[in-house]
Protein backbone atom coordinates (compact mmCIF):
# COMPACT_ATOMS: atom_id res chain seq x y z
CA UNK A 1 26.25 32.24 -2.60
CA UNK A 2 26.47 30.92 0.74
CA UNK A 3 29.39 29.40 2.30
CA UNK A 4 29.03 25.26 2.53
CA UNK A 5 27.91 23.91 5.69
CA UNK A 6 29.86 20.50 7.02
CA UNK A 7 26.14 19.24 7.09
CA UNK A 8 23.58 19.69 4.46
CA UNK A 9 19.80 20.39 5.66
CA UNK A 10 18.10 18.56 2.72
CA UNK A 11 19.72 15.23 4.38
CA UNK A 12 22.62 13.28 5.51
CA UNK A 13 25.65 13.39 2.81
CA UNK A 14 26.53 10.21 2.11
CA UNK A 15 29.07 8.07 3.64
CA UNK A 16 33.01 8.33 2.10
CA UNK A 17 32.63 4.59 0.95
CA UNK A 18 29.00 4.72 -0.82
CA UNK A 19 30.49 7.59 -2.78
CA UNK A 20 33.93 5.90 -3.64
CA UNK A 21 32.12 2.78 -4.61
CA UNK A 22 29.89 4.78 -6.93
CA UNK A 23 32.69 6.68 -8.65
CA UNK A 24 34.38 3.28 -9.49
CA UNK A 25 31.08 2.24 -10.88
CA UNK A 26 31.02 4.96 -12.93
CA UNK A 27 31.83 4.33 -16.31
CA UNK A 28 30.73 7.22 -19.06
CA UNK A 29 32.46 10.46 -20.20
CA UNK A 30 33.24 13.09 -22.15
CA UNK A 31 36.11 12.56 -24.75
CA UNK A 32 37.45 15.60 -23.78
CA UNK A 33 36.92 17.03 -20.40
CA UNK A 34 39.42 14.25 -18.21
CA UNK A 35 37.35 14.11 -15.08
CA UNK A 36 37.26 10.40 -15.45
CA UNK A 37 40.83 10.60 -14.85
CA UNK A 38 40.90 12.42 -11.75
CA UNK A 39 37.90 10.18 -10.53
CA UNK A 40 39.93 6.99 -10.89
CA UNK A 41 43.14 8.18 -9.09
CA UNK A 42 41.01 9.08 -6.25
CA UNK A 43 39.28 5.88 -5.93
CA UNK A 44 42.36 4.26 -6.64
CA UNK A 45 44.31 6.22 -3.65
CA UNK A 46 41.73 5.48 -1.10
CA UNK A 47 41.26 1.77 -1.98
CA UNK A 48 44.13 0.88 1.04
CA UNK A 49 41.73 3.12 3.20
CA UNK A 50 39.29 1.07 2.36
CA UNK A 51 40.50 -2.62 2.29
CA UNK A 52 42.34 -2.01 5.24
CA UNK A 53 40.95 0.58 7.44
CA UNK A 54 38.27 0.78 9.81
CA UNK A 55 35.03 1.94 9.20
CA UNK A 56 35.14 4.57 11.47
CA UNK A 57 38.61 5.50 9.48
CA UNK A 58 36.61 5.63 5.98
CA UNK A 59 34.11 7.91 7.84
CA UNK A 60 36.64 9.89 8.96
CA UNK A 61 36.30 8.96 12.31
CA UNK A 62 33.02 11.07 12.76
CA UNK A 63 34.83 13.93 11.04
CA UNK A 64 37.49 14.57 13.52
CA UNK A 65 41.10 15.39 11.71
CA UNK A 66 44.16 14.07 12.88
CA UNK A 67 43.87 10.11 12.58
CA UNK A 68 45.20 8.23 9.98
CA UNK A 69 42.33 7.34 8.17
CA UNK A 70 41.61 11.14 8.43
CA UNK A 71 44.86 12.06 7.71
CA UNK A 72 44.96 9.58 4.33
CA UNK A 73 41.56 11.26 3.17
CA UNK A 74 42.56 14.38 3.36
CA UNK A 75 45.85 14.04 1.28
CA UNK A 76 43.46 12.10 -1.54
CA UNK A 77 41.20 14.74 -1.22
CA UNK A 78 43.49 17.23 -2.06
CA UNK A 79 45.15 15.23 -4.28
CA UNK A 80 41.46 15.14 -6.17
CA UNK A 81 41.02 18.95 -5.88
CA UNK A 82 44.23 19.41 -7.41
CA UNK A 83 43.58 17.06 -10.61
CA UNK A 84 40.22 18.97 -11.04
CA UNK A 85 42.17 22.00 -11.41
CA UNK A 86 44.81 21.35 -13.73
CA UNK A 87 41.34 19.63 -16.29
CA UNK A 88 39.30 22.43 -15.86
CA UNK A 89 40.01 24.06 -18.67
CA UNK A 90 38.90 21.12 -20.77
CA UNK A 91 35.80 21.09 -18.80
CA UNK A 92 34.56 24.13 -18.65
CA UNK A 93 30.84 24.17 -18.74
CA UNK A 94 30.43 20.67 -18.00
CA UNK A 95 28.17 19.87 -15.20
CA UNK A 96 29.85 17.11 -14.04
CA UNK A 97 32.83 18.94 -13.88
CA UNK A 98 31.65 21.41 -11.50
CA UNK A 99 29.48 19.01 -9.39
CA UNK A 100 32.95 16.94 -8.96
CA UNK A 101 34.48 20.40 -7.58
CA UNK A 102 31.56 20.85 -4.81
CA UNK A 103 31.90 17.54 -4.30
CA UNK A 104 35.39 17.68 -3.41
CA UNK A 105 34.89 20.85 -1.38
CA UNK A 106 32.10 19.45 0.86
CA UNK A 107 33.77 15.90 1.76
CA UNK A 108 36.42 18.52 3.01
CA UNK A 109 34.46 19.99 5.15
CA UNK A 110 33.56 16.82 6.31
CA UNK A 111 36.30 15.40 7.25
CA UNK A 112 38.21 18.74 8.48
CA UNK A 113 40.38 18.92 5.89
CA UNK A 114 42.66 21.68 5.27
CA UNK A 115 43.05 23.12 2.20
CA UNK A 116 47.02 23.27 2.14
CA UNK A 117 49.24 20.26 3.05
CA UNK A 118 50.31 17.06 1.80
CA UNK A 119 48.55 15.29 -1.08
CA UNK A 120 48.90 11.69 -1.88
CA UNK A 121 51.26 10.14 -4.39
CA UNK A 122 50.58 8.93 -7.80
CA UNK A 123 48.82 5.49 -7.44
CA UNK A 124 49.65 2.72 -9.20
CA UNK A 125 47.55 1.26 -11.84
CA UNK A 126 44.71 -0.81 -10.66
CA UNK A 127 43.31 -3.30 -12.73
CA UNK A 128 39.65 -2.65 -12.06
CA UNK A 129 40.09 0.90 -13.15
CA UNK A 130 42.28 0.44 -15.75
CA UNK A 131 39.97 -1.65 -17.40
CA UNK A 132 42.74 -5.05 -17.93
CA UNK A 133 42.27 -8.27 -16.08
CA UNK A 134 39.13 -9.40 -14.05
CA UNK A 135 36.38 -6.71 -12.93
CA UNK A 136 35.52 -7.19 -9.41
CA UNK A 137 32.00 -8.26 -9.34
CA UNK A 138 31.41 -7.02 -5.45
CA UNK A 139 28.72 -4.37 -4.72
CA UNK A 140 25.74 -3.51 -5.91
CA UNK A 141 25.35 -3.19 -10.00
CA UNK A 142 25.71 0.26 -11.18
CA UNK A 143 22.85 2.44 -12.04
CA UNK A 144 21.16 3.48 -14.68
CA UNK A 145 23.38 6.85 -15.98
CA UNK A 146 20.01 7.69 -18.12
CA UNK A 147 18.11 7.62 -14.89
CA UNK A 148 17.96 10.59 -13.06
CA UNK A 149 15.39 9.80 -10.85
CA UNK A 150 16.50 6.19 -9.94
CA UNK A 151 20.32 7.92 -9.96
CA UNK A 152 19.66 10.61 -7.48
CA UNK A 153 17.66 8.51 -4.98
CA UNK A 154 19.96 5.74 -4.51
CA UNK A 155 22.93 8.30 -3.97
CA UNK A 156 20.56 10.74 -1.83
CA UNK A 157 18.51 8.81 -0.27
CA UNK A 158 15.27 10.46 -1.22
CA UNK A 159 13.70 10.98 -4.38
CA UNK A 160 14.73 14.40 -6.01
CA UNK A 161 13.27 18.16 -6.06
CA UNK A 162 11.36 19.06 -8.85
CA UNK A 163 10.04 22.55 -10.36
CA UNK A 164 6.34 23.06 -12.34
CA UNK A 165 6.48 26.57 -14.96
CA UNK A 166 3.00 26.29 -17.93
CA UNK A 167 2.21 28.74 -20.15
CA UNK A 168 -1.30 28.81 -22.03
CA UNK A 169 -3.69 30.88 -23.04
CA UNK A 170 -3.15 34.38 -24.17
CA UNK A 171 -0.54 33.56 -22.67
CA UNK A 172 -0.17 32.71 -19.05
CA UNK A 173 2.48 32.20 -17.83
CA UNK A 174 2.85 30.34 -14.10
CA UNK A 175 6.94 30.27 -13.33
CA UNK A 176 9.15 28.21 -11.47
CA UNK A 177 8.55 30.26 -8.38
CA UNK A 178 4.89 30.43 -8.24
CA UNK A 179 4.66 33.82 -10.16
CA UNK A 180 1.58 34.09 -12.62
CA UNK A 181 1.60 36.66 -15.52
CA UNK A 182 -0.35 37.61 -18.01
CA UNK A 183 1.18 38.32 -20.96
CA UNK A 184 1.80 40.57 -24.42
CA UNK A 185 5.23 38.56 -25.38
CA UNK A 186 5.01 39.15 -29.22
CA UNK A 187 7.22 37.13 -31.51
CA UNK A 188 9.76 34.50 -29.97
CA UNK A 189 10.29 34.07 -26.24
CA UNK A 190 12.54 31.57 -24.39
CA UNK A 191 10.60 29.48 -21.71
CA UNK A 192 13.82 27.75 -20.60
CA UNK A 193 17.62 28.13 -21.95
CA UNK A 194 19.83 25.74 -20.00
CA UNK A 195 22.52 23.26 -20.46
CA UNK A 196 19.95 20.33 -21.14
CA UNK A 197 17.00 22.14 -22.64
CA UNK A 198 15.97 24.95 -25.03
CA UNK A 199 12.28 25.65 -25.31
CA UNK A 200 10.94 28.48 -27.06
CA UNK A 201 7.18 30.01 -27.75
CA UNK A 202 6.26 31.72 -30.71
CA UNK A 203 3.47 34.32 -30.20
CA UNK A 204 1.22 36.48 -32.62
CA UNK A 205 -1.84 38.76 -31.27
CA UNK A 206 -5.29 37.23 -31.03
CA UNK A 207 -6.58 39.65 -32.92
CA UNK A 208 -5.36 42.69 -35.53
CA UNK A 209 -4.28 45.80 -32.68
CA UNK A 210 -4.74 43.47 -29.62
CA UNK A 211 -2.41 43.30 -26.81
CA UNK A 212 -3.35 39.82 -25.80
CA UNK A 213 -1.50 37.44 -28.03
CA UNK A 214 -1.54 33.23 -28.02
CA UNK A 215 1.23 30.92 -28.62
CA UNK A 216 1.40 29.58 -32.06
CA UNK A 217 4.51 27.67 -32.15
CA UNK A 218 6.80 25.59 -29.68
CA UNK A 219 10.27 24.41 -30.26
CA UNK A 220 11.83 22.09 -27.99
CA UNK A 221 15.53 21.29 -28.00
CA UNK A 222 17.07 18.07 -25.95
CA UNK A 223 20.56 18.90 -25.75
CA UNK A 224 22.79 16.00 -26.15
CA UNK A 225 24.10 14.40 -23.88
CA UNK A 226 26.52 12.13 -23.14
CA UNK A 227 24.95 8.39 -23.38
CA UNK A 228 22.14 8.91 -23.36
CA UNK A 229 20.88 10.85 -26.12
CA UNK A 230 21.59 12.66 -29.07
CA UNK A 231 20.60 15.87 -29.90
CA UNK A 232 16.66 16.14 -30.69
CA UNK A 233 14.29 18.80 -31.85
CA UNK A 234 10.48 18.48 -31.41
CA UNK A 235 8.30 21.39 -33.15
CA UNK A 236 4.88 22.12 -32.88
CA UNK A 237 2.49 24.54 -34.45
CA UNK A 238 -0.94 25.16 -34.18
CA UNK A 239 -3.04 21.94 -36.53
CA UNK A 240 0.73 20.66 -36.83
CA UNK A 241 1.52 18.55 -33.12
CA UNK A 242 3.62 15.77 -34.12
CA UNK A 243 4.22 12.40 -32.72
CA UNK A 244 8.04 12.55 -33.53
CA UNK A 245 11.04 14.60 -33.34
CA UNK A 246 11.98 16.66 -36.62
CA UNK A 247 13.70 13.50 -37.43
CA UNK A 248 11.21 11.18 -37.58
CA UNK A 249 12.34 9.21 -34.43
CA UNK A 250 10.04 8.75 -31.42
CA UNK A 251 13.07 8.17 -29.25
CA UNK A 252 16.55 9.46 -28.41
CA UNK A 253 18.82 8.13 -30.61
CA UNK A 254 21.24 4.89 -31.33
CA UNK A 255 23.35 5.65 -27.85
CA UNK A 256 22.61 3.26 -24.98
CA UNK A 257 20.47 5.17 -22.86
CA UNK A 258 18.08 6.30 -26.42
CA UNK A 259 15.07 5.33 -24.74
CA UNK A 260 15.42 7.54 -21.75
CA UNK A 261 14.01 10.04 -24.03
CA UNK A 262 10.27 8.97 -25.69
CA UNK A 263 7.00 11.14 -27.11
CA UNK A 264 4.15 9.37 -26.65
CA UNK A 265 0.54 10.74 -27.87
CA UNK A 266 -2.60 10.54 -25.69
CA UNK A 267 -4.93 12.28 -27.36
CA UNK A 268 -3.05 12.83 -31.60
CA UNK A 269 -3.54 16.29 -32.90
CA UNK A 270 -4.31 17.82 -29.29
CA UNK A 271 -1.90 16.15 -26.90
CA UNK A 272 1.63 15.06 -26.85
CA UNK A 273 3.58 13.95 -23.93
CA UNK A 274 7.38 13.95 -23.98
CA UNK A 275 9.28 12.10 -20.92
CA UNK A 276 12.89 12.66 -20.50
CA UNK A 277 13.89 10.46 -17.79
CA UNK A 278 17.65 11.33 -17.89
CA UNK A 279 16.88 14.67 -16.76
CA UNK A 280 14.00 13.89 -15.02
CA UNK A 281 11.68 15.60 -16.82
CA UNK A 282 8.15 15.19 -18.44
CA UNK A 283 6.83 17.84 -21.01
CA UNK A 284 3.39 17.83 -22.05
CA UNK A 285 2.13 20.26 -25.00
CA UNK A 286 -1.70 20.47 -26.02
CA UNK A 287 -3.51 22.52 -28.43
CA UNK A 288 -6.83 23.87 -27.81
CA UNK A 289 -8.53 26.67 -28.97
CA UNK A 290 -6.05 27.37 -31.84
CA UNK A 291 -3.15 27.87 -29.38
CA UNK A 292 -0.50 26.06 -27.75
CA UNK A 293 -0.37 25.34 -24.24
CA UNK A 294 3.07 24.07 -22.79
CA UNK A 295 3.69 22.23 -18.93
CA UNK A 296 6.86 20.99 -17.73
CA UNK A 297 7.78 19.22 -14.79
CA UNK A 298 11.55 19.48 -14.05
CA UNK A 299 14.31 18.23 -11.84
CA UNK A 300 15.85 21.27 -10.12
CA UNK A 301 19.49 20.83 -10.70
CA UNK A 302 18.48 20.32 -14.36
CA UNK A 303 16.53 24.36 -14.00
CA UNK A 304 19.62 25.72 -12.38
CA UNK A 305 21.87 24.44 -14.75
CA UNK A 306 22.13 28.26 -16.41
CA UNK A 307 25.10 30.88 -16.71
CA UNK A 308 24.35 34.77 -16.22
CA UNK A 309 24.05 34.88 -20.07
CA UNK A 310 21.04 32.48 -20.05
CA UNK A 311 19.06 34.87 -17.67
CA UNK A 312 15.81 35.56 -19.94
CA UNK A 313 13.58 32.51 -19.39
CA UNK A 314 9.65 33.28 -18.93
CA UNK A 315 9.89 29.61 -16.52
CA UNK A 316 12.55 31.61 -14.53
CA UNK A 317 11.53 34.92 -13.57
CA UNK A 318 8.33 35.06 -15.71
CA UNK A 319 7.46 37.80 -18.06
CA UNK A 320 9.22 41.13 -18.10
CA UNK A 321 7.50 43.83 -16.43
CA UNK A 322 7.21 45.70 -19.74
CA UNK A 323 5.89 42.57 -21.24
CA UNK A 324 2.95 42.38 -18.07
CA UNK A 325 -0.65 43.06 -19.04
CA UNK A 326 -1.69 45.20 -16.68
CA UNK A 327 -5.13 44.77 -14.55
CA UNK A 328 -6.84 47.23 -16.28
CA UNK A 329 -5.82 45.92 -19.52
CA UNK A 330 -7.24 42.58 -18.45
CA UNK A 331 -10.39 43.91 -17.34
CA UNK A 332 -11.27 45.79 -20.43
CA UNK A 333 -14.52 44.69 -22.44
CA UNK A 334 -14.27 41.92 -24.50
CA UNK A 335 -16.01 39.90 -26.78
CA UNK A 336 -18.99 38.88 -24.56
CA UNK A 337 -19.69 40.18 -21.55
CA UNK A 338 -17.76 39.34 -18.52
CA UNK A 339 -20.72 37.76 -16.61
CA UNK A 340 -21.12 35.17 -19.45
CA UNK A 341 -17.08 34.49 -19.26
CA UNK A 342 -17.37 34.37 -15.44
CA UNK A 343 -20.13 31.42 -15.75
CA UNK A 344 -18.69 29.51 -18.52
CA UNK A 345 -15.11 29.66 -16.62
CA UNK A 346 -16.82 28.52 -13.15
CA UNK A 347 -18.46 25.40 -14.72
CA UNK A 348 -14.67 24.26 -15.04
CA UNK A 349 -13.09 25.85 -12.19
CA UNK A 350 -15.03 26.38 -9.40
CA UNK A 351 -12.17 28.08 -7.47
CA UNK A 352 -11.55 31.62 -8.33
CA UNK A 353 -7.83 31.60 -8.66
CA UNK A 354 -5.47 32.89 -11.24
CA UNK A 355 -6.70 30.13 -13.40
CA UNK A 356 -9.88 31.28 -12.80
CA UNK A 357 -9.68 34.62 -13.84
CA UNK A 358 -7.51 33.67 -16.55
CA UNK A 359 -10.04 31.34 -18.19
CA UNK A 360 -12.44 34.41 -17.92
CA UNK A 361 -9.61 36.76 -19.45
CA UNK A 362 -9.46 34.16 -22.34
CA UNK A 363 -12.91 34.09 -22.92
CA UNK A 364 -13.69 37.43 -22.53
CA UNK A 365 -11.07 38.75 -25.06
CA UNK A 366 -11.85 35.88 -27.41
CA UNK A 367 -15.61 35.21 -27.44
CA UNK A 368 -14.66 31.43 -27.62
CA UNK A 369 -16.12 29.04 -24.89
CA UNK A 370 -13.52 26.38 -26.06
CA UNK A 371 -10.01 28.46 -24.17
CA UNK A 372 -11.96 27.21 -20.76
CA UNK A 373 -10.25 24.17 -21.83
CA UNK A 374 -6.79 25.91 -21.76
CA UNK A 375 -6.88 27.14 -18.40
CA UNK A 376 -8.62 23.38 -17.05
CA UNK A 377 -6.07 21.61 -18.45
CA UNK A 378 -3.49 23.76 -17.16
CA UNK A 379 -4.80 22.85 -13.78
CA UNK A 380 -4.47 19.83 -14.14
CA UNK A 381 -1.19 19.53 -15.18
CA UNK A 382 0.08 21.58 -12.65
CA UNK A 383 -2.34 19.01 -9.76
CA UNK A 384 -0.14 16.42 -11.80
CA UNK A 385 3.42 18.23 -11.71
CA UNK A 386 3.56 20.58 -8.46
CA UNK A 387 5.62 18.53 -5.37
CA UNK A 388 3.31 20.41 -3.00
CA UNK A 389 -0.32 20.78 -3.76
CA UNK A 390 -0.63 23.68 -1.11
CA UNK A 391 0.91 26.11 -3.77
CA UNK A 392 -1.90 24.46 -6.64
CA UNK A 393 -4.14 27.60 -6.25
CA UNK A 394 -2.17 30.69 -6.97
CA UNK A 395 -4.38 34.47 -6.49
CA UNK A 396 -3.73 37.05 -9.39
CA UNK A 397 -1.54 39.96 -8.50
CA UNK A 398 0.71 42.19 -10.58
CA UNK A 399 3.46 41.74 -8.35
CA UNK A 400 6.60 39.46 -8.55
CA UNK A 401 10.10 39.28 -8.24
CA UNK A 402 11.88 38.35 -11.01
CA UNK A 403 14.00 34.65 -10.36
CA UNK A 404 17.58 35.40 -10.96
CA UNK A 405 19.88 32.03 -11.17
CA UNK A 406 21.10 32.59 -7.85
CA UNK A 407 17.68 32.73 -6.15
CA UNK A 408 17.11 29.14 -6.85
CA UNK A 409 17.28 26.58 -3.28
CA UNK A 410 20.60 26.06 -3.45
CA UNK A 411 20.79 22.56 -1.24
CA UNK A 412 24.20 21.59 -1.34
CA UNK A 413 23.77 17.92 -1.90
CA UNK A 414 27.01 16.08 -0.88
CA UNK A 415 28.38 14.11 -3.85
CA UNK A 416 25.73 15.75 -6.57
CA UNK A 417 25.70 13.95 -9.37
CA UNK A 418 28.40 11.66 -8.67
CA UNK A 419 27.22 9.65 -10.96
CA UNK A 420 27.97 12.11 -13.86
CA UNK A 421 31.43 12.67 -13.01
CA UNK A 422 33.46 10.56 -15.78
């Protein structure tokens, strides 16, 4: 990776004081990992920094070291840093966790802060973070911890990145990165395996000897978390698309934030929409044709959130090379002839893109007029998902490199997911 910078160039970090103010707001956890903990001693050590000082002291006096306000940050800071690393065994894997570290790491920077010297001394109980005697009803009221979006734009400043990966048709699939395959992925295949989400496709061939195959079966897991939601699992398969999880429930669960996870059905039988707003992320599954198509729309700390173990995901680094259908093997005679795919596909999408010629792939291979639907609807979704409609149109080529986990933007965002840190 590469080395922080003391300035971030996806925006300013925030200030010292919005970020001490939102750790005190913070008030969820996990019953083991003791980040919480570490979060409240810091707060608590700074708060004579902060009833006291100046404001150019909170800020670290523009980041210069050596003044007092400086000097006091830097001591909590490492104070902070230390804490982290005497929990971290309890928290390994948690995202919080590890956002807290970066955190830590980057304020720092910020404020010129060595990594060696003093730290500050225990602090004593206060009772706003203890939790006994009056809360202090100052500041603005905490946000929504089951509201990514909302979450990340009032500690950012802007509204968060997001990432578009479909896959349709026999299947194709379009990745996180742009990449568009065509592919021969027999059996079950991972779309995405991270720390929030599971999703998996189920393939058999179109026909008996084909390569081309279609996806008959989807199974989505929301990983609990937290709050917000307990663990769900929505299944689909083809003439069987559900309007609930395997449980029955429409939602995600008893905890507080449940309803930051809902299905809702726009079109039943054919179309089911799944919004997961404490991940920031909006699923939408059709059927049409006899196959299953899958979009997602996705925060991009949420796709990141992977270990080296986690590396096969067709949304990451698309198919496999030894799982690509080559160009030849898409051009070979189908059902009807290729002028008749050509002219159905055209009606629907008059550019001749890698939707394009996968509609006429479809079509070809299958004789069936309806998979023009699968590779329309695909478009559209993506028109709907993609943060930049210059990259809608993608051209077909056999080329692509694969998306390890480290290839992802890595914007160091100052503070990420503060929120999340108890």
């Amino acid at each position: 990776g590469q080395p922080p910078s003391p300035r971030s160039p996806y925006g300013s970090p925030p200030t010292l004081s919005t970020l001490t103010l939102l750790l005190l707001l913070c008030g969820h956890a996990h019953s083991q990992c003791k980040i919480l903990r570490c979060n409240a001693e810091y707060v608590s050590s700074t708060l004579s920094l902060r009833r006291g000082g100046s404001p150019g002291a909170l800020r670290g006096g523009g980041g210069r070291a050596g003044g007092v306000g400086s000097s006091g940050l830097c001591r909590a800071l490492r104070s902070y840093a230390l804490c982290t690393r005497r929990t971290a065994r309890t928290c390994r894997g948690d995202l919080a966790f590890h956002s807290a570290v970066h955190g830590i790491e980057d304020l720092m920077i910020q404020h010129n802060c060595s990594r060696q010297g003093p730290t500050a001394p225990p602090p004593p109980r206060d009772p706003a973070l203890s939790g006994s005697g009056p809360a202090r009803s100052s500041g603005p009221p905490a946000p929504d911890p089951c509201d990514y979006e909302g979450r990340f734009s009032r500690l950012h400043g802007r509204p968060p990145g997001f990432l578009h990966c479909a896959s349709f048709g026999d299947p194709h699939v379009r990745s996180f990165h742009h990449h568009f395959h065509t592919c021969r992925v027999q059996g079950a295949w991972p779309l995405l395996d991270n720390d929030f989400l599971f999703v998996q496709a189920t393939s058999s061939p179109v026909a008996w000897g084909a390569n081309a195959t279609t996806t008959r079966k989807l199974t989505i897991i929301f990983k609990n978390m937290q709050e917000c939601i307990d663990q769900k699992v929505y299944q689909a398969e083809v003439d069987n698309l559900p309007a609930a999880f395997e449980d029955g429930s429409i939602n995600g669960g008893d905890r507080p934030g449940g309803s930051s996870l809902s299905i809702q059905t726009a079109d039943p039988g054919s179309h089911v929409q799944i919004q997961a707003a404490y991940i920031g992320t909006t699923i939408i599954i059709r059927q049409t044709a006899g196959q299953l198509s899958f979009s997602i729309k996705v925060a991009e700390e949420v796709a990141r959130a992977f270990s080296a173990e986690q590396d096969l995901q067709l949304c990451v680094g698309g198919c496999p090379p030894s799982q690509r259908l080559s160009r030849s093997e898409r051009n070979r005679r189908g059902a009807i002839t290729i002028d008749t795919a050509r002219q159905l596909c055209k009606e629907g999408l008059p550019v001749e893109d890698a939707y394009f010629h996968s509609c006429v792939f479809d079509v070809l291979i299958s004789g069936d007029p309806n998979f023009t639907v699968a590779a329309q609807t695909a478009l559209e979704d993506a028109r709907a998902f993609l943060p930049d409609l210059e990259k809608l149109h993608l051209f077909p080529s056999d080329a692509g490199v694969p998306l390890a986990s480290a290839a992802f933007p890595a914007p160091f965002l100052s503070g990420l997911f503060v929120l999340w840190l108890c």
